[in-house]
C-alpha atoms as a PDB file:
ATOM      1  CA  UNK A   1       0.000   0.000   0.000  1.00  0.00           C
ATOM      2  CA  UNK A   2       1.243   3.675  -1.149  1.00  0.00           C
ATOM      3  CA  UNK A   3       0.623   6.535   0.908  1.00  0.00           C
ATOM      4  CA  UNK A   4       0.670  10.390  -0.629  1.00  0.00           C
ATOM      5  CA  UNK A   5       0.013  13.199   0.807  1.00  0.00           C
ATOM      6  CA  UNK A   6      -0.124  15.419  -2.029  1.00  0.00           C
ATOM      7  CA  UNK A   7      -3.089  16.104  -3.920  1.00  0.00           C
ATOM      8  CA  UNK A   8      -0.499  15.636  -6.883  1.00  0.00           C
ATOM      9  CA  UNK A   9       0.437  12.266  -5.922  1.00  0.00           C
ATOM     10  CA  UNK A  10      -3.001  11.171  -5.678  1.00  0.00           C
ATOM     11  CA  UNK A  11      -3.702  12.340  -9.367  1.00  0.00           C
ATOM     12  CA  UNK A  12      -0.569  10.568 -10.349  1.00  0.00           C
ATOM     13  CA  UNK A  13      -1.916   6.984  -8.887  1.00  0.00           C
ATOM     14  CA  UNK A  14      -5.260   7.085 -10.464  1.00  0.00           C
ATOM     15  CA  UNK A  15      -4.086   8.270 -13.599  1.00  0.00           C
ATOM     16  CA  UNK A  16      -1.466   5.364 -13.870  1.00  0.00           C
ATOM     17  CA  UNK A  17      -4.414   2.960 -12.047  1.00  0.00           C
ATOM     18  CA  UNK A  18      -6.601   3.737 -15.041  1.00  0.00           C
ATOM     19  CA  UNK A  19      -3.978   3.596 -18.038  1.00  0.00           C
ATOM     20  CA  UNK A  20      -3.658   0.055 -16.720  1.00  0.00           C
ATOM     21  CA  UNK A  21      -7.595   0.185 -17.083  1.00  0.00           C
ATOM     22  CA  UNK A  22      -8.464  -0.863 -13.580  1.00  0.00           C
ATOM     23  CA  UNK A  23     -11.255   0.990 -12.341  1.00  0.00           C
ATOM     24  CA  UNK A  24     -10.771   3.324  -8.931  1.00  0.00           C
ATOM     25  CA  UNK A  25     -12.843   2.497  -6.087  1.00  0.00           C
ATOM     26  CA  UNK A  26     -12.832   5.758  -4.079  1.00  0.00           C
ATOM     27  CA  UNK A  27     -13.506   5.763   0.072  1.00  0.00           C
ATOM     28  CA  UNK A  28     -13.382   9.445   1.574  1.00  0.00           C
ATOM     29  CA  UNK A  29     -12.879   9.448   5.016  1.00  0.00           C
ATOM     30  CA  UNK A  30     -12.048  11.497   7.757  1.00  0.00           C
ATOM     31  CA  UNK A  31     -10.512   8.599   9.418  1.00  0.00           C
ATOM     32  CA  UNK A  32     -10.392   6.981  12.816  1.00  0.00           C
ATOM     33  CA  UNK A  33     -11.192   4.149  11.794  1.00  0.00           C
ATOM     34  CA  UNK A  34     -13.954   1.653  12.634  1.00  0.00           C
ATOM     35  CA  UNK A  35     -15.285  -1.310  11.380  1.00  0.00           C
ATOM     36  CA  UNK A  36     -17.810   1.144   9.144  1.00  0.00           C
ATOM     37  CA  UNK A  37     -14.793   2.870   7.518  1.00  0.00           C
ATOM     38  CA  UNK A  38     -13.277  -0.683   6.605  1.00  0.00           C
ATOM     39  CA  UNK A  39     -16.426  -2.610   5.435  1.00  0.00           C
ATOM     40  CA  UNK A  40     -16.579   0.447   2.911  1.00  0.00           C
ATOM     41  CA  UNK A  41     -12.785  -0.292   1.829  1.00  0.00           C
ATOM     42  CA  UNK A  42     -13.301  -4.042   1.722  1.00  0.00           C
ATOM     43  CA  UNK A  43     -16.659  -3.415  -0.777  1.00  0.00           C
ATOM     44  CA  UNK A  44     -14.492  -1.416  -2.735  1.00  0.00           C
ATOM     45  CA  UNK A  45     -11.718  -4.122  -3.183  1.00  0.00           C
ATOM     46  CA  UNK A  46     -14.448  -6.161  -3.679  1.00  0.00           C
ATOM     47  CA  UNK A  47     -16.046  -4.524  -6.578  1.00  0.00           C
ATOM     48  CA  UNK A  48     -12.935  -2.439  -8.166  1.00  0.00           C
ATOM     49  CA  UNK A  49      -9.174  -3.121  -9.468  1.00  0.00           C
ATOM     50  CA  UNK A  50      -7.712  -0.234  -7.449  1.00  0.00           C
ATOM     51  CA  UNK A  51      -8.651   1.271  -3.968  1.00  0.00           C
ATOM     52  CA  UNK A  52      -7.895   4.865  -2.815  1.00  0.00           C
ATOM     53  CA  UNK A  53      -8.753   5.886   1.066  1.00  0.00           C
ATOM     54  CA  UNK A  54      -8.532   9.510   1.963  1.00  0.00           C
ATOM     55  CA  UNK A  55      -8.116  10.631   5.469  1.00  0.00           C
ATOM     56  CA  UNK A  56      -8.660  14.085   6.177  1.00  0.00           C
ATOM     57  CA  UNK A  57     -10.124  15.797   8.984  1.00  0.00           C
ATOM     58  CA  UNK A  58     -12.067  18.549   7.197  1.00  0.00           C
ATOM     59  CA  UNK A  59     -12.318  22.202   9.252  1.00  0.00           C
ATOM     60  CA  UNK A  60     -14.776  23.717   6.672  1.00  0.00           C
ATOM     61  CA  UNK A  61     -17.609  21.263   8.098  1.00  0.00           C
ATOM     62  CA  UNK A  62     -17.182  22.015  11.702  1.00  0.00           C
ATOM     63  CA  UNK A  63     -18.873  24.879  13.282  1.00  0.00           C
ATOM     64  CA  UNK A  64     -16.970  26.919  15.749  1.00  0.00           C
ATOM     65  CA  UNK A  65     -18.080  25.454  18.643  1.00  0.00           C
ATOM     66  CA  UNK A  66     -17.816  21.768  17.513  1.00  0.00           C
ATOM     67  CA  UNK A  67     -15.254  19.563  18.169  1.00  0.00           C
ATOM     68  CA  UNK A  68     -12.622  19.885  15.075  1.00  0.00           C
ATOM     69  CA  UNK A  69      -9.203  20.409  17.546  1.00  0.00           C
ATOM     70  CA  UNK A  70     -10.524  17.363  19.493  1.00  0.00           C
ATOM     71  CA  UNK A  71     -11.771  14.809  16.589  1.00  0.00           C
ATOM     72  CA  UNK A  72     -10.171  11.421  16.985  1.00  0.00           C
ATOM     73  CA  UNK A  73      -7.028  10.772  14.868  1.00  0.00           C
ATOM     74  CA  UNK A  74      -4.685   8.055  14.561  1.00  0.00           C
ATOM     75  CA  UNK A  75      -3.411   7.849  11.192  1.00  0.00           C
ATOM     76  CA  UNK A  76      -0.653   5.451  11.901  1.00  0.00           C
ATOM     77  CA  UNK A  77      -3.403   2.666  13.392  1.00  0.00           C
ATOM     78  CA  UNK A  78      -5.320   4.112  10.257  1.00  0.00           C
ATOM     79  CA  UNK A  79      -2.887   3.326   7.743  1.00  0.00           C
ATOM     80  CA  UNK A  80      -2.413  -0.090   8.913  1.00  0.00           C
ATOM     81  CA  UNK A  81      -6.178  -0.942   9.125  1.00  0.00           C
ATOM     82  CA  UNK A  82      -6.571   0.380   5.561  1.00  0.00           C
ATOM     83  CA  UNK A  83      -3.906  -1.853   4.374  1.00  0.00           C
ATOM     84  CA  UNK A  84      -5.112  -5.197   5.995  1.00  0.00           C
ATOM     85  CA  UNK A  85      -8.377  -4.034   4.206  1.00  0.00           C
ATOM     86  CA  UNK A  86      -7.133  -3.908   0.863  1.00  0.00           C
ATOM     87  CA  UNK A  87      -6.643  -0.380   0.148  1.00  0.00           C
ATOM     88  CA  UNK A  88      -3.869   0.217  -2.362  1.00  0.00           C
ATOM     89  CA  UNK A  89      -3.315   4.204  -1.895  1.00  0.00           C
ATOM     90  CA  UNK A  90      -3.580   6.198   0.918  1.00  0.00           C
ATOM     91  CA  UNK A  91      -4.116   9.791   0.738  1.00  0.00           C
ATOM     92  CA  UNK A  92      -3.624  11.999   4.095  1.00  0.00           C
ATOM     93  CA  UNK A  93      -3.042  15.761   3.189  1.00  0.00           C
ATOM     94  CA  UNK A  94      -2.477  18.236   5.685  1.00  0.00           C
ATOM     95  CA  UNK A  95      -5.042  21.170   5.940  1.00  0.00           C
ATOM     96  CA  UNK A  96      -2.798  23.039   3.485  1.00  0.00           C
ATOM     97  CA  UNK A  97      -2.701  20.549   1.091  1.00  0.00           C
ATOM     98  CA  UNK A  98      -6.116  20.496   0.345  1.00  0.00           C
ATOM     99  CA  UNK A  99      -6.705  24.495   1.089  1.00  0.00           C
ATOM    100  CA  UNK A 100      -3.389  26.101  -0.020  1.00  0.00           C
ATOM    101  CA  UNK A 101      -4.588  29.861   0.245  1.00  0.00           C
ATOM    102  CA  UNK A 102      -6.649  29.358   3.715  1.00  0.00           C
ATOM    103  CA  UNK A 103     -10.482  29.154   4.122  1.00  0.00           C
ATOM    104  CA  UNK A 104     -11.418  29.103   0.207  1.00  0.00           C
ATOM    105  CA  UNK A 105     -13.663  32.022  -0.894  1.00  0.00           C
ATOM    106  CA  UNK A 106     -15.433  29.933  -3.554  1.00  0.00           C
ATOM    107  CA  UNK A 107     -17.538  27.047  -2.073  1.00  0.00           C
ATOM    108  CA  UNK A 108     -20.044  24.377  -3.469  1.00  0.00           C
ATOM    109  CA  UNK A 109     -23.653  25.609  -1.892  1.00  0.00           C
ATOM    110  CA  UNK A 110     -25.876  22.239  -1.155  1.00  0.00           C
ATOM    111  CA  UNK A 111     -28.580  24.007  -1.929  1.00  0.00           C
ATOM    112  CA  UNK A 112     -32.128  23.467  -0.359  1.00  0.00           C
ATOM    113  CA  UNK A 113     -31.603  19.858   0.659  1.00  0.00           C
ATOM    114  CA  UNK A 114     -28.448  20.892   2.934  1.00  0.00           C
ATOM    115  CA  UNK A 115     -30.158  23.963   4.695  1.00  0.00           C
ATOM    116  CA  UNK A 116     -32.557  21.096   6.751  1.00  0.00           C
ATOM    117  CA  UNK A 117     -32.239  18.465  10.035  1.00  0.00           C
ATOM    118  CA  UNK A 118     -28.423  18.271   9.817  1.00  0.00           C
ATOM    119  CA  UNK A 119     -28.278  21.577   8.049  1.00  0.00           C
ATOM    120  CA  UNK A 120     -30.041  23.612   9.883  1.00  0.00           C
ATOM    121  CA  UNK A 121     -28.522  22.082  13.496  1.00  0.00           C
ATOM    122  CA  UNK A 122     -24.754  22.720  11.637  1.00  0.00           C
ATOM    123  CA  UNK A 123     -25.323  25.632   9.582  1.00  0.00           C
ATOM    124  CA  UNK A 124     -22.621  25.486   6.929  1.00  0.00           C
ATOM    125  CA  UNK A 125     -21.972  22.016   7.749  1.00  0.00           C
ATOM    126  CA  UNK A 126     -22.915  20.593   3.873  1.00  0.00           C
ATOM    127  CA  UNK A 127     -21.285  23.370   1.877  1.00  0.00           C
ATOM    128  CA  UNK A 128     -18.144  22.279   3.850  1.00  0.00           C
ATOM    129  CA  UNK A 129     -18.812  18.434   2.992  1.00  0.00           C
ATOM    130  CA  UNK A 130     -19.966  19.156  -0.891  1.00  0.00           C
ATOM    131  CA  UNK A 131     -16.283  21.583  -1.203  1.00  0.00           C
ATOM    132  CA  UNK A 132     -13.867  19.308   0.312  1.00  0.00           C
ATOM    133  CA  UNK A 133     -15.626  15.987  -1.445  1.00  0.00           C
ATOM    134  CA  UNK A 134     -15.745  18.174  -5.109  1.00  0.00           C
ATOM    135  CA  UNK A 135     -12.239  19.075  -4.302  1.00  0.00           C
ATOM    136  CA  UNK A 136     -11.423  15.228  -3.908  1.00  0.00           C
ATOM    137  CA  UNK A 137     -13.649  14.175  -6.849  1.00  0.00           C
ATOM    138  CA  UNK A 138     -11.680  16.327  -9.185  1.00  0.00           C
ATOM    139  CA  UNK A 139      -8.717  15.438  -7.705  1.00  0.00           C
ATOM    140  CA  UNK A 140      -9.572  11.075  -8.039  1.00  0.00           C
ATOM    141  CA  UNK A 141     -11.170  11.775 -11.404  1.00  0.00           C
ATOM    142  CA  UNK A 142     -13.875   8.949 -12.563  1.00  0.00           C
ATOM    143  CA  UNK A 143     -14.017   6.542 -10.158  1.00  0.00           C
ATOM    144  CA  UNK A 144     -17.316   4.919  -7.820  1.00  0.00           C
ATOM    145  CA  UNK A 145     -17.062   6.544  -4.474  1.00  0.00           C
ATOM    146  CA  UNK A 146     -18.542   4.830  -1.741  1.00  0.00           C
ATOM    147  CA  UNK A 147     -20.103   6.442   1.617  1.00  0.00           C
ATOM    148  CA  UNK A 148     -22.091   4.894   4.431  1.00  0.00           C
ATOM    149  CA  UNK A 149     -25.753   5.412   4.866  1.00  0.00           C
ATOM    150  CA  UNK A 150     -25.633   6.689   8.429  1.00  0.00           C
ATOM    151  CA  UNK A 151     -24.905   9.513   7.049  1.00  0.00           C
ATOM    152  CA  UNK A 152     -28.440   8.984   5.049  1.00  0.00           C
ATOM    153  CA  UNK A 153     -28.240  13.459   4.585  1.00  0.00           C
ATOM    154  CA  UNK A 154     -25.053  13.482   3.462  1.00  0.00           C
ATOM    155  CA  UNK A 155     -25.555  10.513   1.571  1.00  0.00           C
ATOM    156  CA  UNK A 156     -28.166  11.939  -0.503  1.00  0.00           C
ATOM    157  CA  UNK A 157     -26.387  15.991  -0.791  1.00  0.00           C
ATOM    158  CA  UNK A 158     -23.577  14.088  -2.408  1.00  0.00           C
ATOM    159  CA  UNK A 159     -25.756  12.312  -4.882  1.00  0.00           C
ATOM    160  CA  UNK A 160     -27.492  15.605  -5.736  1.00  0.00           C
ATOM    161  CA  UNK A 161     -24.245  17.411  -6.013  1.00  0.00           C
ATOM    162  CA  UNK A 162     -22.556  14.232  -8.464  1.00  0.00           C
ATOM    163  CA  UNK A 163     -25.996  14.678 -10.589  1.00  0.00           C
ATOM    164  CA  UNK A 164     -26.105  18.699 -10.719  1.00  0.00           C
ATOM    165  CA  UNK A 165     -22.702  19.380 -11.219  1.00  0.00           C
ATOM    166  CA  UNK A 166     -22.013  16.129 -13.535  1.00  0.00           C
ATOM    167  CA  UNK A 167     -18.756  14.879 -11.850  1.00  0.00           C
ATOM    168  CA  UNK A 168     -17.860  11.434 -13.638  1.00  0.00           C
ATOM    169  CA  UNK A 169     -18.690   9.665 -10.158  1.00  0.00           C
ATOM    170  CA  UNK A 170     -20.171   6.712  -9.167  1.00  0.00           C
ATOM    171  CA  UNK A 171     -21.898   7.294  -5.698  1.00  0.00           C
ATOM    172  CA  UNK A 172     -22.366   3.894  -3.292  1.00  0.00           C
ATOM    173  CA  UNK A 173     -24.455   4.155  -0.389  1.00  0.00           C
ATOM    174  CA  UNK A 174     -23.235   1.231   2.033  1.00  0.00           C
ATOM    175  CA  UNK A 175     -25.160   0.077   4.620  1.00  0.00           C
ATOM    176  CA  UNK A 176     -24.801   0.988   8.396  1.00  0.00           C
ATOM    177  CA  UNK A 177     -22.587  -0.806  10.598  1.00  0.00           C
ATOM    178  CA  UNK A 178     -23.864  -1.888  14.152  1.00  0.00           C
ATOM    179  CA  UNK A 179     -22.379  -2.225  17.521  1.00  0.00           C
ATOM    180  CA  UNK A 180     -24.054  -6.474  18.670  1.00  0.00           C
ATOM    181  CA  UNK A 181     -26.412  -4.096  20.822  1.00  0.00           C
ATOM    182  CA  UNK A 182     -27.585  -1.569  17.836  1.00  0.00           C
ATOM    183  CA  UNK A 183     -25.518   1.396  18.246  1.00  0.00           C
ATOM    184  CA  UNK A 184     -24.490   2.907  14.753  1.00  0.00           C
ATOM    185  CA  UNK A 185     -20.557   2.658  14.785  1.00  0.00           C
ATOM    186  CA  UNK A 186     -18.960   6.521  15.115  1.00  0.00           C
ATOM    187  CA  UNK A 187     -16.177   7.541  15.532  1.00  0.00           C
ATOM    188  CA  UNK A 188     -17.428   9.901  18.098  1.00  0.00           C
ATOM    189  CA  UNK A 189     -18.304   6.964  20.230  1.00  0.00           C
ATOM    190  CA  UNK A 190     -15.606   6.984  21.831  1.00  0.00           C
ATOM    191  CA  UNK A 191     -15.900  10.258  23.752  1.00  0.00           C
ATOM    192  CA  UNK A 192     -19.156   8.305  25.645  1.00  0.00           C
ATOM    193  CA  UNK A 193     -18.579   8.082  28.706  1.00  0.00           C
ATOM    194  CA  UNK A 194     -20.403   4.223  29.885  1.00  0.00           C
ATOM    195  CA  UNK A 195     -23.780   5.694  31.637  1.00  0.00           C
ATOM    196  CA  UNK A 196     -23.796   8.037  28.095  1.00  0.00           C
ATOM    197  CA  UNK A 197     -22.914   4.730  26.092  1.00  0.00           C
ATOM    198  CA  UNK A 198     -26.119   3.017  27.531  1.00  0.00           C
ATOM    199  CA  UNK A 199     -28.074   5.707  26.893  1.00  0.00           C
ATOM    200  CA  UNK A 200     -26.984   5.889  23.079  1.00  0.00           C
ATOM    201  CA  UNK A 201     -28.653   2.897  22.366  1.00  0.00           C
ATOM    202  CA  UNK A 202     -32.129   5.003  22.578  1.00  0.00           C
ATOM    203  CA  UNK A 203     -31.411   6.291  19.713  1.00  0.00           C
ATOM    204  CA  UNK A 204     -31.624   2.993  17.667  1.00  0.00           C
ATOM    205  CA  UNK A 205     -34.324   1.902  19.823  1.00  0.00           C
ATOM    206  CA  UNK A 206     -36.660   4.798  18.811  1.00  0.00           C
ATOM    207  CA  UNK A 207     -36.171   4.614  15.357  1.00  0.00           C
ATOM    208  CA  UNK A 208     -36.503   0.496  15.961  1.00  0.00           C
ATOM    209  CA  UNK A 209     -39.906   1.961  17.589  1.00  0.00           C
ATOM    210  CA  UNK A 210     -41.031   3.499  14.606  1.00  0.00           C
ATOM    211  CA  UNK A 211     -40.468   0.773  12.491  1.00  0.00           C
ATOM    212  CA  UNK A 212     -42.520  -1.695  14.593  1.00  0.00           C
ATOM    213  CA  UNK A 213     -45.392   0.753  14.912  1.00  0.00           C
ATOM    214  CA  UNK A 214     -45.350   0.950  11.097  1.00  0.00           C
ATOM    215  CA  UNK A 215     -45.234  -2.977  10.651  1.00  0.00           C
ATOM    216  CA  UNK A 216     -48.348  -3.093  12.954  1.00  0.00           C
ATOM    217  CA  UNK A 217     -50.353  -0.817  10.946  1.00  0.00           C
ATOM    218  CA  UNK A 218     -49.542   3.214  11.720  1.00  0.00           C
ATOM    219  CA  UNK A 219     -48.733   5.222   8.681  1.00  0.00           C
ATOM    220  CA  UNK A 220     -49.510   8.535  10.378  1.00  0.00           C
ATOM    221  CA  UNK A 221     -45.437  10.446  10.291  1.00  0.00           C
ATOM    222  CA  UNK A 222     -46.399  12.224  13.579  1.00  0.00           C
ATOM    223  CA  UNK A 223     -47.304   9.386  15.152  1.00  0.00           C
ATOM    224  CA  UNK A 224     -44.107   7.540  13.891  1.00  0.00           C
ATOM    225  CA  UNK A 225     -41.836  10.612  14.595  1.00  0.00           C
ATOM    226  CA  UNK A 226     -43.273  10.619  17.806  1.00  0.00           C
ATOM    227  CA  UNK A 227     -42.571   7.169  19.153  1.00  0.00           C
ATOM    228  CA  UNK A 228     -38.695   7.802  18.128  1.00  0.00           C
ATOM    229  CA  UNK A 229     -38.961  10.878  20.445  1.00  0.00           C
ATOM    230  CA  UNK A 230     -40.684   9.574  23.613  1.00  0.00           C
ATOM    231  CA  UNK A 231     -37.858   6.663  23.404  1.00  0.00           C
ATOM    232  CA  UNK A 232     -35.137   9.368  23.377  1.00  0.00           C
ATOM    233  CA  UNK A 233     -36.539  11.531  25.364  1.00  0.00           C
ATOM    234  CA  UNK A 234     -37.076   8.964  28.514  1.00  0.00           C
ATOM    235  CA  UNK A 235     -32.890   8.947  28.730  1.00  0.00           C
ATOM    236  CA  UNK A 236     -31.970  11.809  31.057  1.00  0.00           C
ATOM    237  CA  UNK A 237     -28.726  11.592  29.366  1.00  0.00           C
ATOM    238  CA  UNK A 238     -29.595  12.287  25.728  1.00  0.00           C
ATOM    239  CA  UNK A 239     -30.558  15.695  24.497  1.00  0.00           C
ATOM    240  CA  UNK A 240     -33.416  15.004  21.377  1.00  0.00           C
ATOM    241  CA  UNK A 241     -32.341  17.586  18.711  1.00  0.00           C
ATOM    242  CA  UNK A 242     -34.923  15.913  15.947  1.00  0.00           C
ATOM    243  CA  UNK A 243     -36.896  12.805  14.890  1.00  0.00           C
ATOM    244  CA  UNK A 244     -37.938  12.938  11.413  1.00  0.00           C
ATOM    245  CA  UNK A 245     -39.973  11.067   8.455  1.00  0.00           C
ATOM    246  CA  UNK A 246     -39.095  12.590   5.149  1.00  0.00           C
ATOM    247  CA  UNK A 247     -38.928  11.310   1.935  1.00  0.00           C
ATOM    248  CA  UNK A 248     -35.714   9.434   1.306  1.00  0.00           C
ATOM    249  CA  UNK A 249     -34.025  11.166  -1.513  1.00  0.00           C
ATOM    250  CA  UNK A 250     -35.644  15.146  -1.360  1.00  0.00           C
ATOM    251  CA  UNK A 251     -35.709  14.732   2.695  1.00  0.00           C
ATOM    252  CA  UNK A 252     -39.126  16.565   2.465  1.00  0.00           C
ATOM    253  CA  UNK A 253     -41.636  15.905   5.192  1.00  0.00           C
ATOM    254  CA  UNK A 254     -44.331  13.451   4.117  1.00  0.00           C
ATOM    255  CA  UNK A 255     -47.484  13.488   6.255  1.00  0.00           C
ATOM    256  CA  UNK A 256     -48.207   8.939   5.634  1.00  0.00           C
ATOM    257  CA  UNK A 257     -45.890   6.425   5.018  1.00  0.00           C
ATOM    258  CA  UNK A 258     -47.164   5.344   1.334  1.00  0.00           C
ATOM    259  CA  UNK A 259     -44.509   4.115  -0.166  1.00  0.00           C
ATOM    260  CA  UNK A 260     -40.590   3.928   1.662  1.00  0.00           C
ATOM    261  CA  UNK A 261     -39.281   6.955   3.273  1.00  0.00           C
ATOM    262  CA  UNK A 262     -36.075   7.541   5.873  1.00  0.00           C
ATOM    263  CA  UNK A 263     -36.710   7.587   9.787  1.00  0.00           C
ATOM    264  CA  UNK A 264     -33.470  10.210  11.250  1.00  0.00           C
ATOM    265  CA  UNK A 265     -32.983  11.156  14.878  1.00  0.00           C
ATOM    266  CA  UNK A 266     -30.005  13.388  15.974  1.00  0.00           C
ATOM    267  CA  UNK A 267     -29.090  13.651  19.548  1.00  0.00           C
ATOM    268  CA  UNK A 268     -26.688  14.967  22.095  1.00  0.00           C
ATOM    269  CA  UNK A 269     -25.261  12.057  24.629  1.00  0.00           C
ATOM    270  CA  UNK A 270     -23.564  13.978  26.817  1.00  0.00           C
ATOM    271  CA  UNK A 271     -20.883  16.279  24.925  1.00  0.00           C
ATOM    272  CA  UNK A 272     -20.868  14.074  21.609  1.00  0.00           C
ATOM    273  CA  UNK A 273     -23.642  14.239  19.178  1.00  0.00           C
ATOM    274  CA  UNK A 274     -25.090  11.041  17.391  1.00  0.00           C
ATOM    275  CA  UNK A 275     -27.261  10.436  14.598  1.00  0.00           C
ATOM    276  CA  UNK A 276     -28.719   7.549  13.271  1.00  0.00           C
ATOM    277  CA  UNK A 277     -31.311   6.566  10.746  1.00  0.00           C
ATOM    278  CA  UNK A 278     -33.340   3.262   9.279  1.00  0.00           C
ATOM    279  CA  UNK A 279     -35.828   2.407   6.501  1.00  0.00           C
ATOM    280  CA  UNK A 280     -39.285   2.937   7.019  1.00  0.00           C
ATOM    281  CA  UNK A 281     -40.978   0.223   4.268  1.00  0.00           C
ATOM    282  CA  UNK A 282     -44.842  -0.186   4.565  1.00  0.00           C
ATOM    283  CA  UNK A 283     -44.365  -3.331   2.456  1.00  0.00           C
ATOM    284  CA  UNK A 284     -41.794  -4.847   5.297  1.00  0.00           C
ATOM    285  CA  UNK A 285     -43.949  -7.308   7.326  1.00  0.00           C
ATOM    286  CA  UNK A 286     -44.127  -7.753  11.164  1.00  0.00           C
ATOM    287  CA  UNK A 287     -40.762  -9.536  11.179  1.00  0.00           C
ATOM    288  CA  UNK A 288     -39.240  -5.886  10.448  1.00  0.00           C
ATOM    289  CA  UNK A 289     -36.260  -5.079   8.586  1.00  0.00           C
ATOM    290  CA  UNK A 290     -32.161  -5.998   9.713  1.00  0.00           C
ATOM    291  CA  UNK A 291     -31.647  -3.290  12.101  1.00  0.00           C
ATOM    292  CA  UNK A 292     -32.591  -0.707   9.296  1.00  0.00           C
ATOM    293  CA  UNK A 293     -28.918  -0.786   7.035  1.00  0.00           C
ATOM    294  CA  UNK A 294     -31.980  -0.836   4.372  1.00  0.00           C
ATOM    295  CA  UNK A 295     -31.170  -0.159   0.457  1.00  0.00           C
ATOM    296  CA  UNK A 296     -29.432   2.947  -0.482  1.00  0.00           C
END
């Protein structure tokens, strides 16, 4: 496994990986890894004939209060995950690496579907994701790019941006990765304290919740958004910042569940903040679905 850290060197790789014509399977990260990151790494050995990992700890998509100085890093744990995973390039750039003249002036605006839920709790948040993933498109060139769907908002911005802005990308959703007791994997599950990592798992509950009220008959959103919250909202240690139905791909609100649409809850535990997500599908019987990883 090669690792750059020049946006040059990445260029360089794919270009070569391509004359050889092996397609580029592309995993942006911003790295501490867990075993989310690598079951994104080992689809894209899976499914391509070269694999590039960045890691990069982006400070345009952290608000000033957030936690950017304290994110979890470990690049040389990283690096050797990502190689017993299959990755065949590396690519860890420094802050000025990626933004050479500072804070850019010219940034990608996410439009509509980035100003809601995870928008509107991190204002700015998505125009920092959509600059430093165009930035990282351009830099891969054609190539499928894979992302996990607990991210289901981010998820989607990207897929908007790749379609609006035609980049020559392939855009993955992967499906969630869960703790044996339902908690999504983040990285920022680490900073839970025990009592707070107990009280996570209401998050998953809720949304599991919602799910079985809508395999026993409910439809109503309210009524669906509103089992998610009392379930949150009964540990003392979590914080509800939403619960949400919306329509899986525009993320507007849809009054019945007629056909399948996204169930999100974002919460503080403690200092961190989690979110989380599953399918809502009418169709899905009483059984329910596998702890909501869903279909992209």
């Amino acid at each position: 496994m090669e690792v750059t850290r020049t946006r040059k060197g990445l260029r360089a790789f794919t270009a070569a990986q391509r004359a050889m014509r092996k397609a580029v399977g592309f995993v942006p990260t911003m790295g501490f890894f867990h075993e989310g990151h690598l079951s994104l790494i080992r689809r894209a050995r899976e499914e391509r004939g070269a694999v590039v990992v960045s890691i990069f700890v982006n400070p345009l998509q952290f608000g000033p209060s957030e936690d950017f100085g304290s994110y979890p890093r470990d690049l040389d744990r990283d690096l050797e995950l990502a190689r017993e995973a299959g990755a065949d390039l590396v690519f860890a750039p420094e802050v000025d690496e990626m933004y050479p003249g500072g804070r850019p002036e010219i940034t990608v605006d996410p439009g509509a579907l980035g100003d809601r839920y995870e928008g509107a709790s991190r204002p700015g948040h998505f125009r920092g994701v959509c600059t430093v993933v165009a930035k990282l498109f351009q830099t891969v060139g054609p190539s499928r790019a894979y992302f996990g769907e607990k991210d289901w908002q981010q998820l989607a911005v990207i897929r908007r941006m790749v379609a609006d802005l035609a980049f020559p990308i392939d855009v993955a959703g992967c499906p969630i990765v869960r703790e044996p007791d339902g908690l999504a994997m983040s990285s920022r599950n680490v900073y839970l304290s025990p009592d707070e990592r107990s009280a996570a798992l209401s998050l998953s509950r809720g949304l599991l919740a919602a799910v079985g009220r809508l395999a026993a008959g409910e439809r109503s959103s309210a009524a669906l958004e509103a089992a998610i919250a009392e379930t949150v909202d009964a540990e003392r240690l979590v914080d509800l910042d939403y619960a949400a139905v919306v329509d899986a791909e525009t993320f507007d609100e849809v009054e019945e569940v007629a056909r399948p649409a996204r169930a999100l809850v974002a919460a503080r535990v403690g200092k961190p903040r989690l979110i989380d997500n599953m399918l809502l599908d009418p169709a899905v019987g009483e059984n329910g679905p596998d702890m909501g990883t869903g279909a992209s």
